[in-house]
N, C-alpha and C. Protein backbone atom coordinates (compact mmCIF):
# COMPACT_ATOMS: atom_id res chain seq x y z
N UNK A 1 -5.11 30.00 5.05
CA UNK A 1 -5.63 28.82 5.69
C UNK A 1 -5.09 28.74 7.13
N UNK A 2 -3.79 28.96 7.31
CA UNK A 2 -2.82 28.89 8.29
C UNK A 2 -4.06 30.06 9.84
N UNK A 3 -4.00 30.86 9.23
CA UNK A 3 -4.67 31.98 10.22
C UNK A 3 -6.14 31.89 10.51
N UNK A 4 -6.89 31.47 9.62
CA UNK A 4 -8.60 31.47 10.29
C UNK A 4 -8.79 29.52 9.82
N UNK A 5 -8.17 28.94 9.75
CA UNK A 5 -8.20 27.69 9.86
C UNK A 5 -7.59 27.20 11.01
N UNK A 6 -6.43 27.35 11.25
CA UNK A 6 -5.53 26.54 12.35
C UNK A 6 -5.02 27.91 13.62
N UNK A 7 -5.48 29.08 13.13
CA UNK A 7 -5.56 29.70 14.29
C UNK A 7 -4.23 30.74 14.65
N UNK A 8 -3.39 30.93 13.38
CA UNK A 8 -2.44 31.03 13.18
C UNK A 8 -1.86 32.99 14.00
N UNK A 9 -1.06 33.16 14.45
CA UNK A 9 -0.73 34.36 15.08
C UNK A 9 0.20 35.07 14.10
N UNK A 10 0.25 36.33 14.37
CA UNK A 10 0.85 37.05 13.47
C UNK A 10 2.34 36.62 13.85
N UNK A 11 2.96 36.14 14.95
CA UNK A 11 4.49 35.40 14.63
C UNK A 11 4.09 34.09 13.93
N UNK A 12 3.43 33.14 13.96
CA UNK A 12 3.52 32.05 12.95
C UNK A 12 3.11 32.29 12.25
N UNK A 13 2.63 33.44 11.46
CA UNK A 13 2.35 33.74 10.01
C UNK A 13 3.95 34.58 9.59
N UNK A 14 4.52 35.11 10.36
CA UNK A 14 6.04 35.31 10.65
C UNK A 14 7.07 34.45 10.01
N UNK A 15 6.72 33.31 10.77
CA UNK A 15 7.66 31.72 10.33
C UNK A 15 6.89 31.33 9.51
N UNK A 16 6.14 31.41 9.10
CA UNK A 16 5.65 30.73 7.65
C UNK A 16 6.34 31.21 6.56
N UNK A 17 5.90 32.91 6.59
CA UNK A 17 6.30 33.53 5.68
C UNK A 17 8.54 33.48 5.72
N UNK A 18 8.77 33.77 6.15
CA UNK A 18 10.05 34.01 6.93
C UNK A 18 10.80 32.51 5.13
N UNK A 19 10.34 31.59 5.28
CA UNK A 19 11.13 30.84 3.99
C UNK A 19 11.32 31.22 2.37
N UNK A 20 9.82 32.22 2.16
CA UNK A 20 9.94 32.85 1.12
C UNK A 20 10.62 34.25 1.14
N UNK A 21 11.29 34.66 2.14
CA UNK A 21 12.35 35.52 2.02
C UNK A 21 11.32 36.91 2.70
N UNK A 22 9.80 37.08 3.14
CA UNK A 22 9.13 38.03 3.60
C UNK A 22 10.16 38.03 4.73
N UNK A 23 10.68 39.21 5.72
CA UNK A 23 10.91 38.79 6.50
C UNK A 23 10.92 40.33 7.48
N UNK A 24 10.56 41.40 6.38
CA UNK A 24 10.45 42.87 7.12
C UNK A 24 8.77 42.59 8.10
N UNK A 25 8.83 42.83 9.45
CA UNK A 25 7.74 42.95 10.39
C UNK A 25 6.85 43.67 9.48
N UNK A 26 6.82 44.78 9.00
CA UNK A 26 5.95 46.00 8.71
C UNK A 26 5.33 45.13 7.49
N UNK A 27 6.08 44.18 6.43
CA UNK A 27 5.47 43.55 5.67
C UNK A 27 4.93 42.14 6.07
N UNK A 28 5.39 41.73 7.21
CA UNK A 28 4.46 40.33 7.79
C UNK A 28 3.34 41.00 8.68
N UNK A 29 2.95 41.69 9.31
CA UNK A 29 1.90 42.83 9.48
C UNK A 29 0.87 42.98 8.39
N UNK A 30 1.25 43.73 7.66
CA UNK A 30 0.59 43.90 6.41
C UNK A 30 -0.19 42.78 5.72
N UNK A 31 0.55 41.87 5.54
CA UNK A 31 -0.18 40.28 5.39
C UNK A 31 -1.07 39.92 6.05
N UNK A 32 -0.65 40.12 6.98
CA UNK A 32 -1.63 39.48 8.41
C UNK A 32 -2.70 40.18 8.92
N UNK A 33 -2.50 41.53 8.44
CA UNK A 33 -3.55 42.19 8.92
C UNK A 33 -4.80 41.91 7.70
N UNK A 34 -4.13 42.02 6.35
CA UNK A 34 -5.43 41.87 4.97
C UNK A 34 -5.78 40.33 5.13
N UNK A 35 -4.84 39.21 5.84
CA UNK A 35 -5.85 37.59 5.46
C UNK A 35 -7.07 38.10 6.50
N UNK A 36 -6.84 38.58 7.50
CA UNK A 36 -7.32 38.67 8.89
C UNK A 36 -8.56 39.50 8.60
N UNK A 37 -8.64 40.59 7.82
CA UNK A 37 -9.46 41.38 7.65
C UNK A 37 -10.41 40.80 6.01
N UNK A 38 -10.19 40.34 5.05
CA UNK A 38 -10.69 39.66 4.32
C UNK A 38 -10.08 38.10 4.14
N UNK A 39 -10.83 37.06 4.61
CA UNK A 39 -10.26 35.61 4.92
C UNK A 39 -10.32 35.32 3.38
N UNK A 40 -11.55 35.57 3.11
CA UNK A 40 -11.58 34.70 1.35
C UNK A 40 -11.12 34.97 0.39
N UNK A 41 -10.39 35.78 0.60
CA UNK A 41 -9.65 36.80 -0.52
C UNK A 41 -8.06 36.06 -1.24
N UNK A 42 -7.55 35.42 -0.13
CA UNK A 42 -6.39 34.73 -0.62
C UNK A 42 -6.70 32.95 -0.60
N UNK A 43 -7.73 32.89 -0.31
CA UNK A 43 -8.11 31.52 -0.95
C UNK A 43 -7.68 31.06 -2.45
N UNK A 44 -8.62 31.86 -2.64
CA UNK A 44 -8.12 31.37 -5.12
C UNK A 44 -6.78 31.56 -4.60
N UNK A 45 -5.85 32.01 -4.01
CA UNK A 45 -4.34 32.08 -4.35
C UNK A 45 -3.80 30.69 -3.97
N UNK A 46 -4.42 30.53 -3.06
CA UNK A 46 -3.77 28.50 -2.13
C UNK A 46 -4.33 27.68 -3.07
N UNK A 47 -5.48 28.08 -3.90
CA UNK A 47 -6.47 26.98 -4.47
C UNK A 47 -5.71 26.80 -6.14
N UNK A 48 -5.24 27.92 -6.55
CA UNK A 48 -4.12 27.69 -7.73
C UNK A 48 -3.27 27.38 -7.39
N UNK A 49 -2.20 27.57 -6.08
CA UNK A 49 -1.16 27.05 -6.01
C UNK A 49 -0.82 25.29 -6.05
N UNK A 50 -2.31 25.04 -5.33
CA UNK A 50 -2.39 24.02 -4.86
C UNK A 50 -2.16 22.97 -6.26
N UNK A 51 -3.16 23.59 -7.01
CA UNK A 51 -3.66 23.37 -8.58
C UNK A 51 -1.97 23.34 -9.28
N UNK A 52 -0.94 24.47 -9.34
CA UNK A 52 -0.22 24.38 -9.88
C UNK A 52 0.99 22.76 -9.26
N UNK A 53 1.01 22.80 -8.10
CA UNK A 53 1.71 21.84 -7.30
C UNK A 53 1.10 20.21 -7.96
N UNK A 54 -0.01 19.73 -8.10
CA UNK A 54 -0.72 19.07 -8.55
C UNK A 54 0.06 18.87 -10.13
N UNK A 55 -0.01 19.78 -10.93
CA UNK A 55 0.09 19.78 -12.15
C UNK A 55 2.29 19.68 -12.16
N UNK A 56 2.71 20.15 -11.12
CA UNK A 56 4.19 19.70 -11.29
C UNK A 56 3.99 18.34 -11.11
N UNK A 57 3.43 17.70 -9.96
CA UNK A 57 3.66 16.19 -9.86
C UNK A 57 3.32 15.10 -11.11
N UNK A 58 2.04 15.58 -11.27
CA UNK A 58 2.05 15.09 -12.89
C UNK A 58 2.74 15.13 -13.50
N UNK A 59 3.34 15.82 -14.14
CA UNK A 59 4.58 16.09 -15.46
C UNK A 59 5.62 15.26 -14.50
N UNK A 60 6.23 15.65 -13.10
CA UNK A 60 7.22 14.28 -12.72
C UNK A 60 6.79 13.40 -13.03
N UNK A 61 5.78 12.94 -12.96
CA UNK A 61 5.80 11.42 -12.74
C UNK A 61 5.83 10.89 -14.58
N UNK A 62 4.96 12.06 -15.48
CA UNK A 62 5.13 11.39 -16.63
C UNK A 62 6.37 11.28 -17.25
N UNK A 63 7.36 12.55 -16.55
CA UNK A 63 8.22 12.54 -17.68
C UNK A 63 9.65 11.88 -16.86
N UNK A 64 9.30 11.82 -15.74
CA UNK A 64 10.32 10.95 -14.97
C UNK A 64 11.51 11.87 -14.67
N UNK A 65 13.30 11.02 -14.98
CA UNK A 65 13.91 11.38 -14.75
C UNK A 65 14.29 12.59 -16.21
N UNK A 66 13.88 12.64 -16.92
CA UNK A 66 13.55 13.42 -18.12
C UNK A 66 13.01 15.10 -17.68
N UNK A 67 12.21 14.94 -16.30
CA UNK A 67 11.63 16.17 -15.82
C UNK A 67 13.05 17.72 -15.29
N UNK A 68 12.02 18.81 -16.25
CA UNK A 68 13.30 19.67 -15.94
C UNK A 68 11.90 20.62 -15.32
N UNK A 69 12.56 21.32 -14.11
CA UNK A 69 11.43 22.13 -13.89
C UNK A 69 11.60 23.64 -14.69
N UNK A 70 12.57 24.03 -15.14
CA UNK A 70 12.80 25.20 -15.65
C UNK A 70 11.90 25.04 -16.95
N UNK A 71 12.14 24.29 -17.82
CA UNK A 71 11.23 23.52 -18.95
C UNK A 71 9.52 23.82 -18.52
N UNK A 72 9.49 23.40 -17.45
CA UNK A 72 8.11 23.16 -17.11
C UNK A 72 7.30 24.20 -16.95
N UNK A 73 8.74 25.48 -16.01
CA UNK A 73 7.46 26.65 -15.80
C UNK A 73 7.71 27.38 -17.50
N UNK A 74 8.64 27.59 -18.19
CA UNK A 74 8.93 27.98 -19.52
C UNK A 74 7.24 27.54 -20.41
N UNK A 75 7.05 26.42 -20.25
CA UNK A 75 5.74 25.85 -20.92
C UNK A 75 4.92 26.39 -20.65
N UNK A 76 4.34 26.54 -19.17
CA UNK A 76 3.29 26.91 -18.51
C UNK A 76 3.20 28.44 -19.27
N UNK A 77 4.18 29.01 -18.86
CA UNK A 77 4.51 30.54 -19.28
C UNK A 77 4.14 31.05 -20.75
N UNK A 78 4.16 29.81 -21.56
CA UNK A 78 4.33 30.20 -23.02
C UNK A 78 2.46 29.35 -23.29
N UNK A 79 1.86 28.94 -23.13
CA UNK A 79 0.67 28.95 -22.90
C UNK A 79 -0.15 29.67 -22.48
N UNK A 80 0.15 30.63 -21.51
CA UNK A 80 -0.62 31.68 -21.17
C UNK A 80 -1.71 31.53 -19.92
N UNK A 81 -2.27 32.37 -19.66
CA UNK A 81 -3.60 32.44 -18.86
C UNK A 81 -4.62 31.77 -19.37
N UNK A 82 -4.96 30.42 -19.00
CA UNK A 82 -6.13 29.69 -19.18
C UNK A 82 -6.35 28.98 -17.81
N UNK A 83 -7.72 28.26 -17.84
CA UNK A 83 -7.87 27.54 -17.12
C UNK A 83 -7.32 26.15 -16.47
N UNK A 84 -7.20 25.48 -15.91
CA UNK A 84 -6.32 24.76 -14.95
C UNK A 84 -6.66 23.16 -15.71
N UNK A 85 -7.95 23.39 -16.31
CA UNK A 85 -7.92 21.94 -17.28
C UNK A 85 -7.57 22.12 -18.73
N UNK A 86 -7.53 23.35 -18.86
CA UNK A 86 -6.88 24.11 -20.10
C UNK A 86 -5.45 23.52 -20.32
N UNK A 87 -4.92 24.17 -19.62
CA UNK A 87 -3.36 24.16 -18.95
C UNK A 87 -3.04 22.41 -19.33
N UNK A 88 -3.84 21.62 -18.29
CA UNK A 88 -3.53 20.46 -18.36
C UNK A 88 -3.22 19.58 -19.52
N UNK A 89 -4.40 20.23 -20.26
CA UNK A 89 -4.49 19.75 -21.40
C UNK A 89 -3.36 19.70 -22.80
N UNK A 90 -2.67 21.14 -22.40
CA UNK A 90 -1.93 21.83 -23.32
C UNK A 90 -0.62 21.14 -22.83
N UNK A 91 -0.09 20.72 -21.61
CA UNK A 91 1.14 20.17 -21.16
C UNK A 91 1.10 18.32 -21.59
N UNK A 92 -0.28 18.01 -21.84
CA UNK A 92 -0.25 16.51 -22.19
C UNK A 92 -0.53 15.63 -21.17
N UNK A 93 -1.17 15.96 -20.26
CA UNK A 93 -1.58 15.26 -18.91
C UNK A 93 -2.66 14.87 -19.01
């Protein structure tokens, strides 16, 4: 989104990446060159993440101060590959 949305350069795709620990040039390159060369390709990846981020706030809010996130991805994990209303469904949301 960062790069053919907001226009993003291969150093601020640099500092983006740079928090999740990417931080070899030859591998922020590499990134930058495949969003750059296929844009829609890492979409579904922002569009689940987004989906998964969504589905943590839920479980905070239901389960409150009760919320463990280790618990949470353990669940997710032990459910498997389904769909995102699947998922939902199976965590009690």
């Amino acid at each position: 989104m960062g790069v053919h949305y907001y226009g993003w350069t291969r150093a601020n795709a640099a500092q983006y990446l740079r928090p999740f620990g990417i931080t070899d040039e030859t591998i922020v390159q590499e990134i930058f060159q495949a969003v750059v060369e296929a844009p829609a390709n890492y979409l579904r990846y922002y569009l689940g993440s987004l989906n998964f981020m969504q589905l943590r706030r839920e479980m905070q809010e239901k389960e409150g101060k009760d919320f463990d996130l280790r618990s949470f991805h353990q669940r997710v994990l032990t459910i498997g590959p389904v769909q995102f209303p699947v998922l939902q469904k199976h965590l009690g949301l």
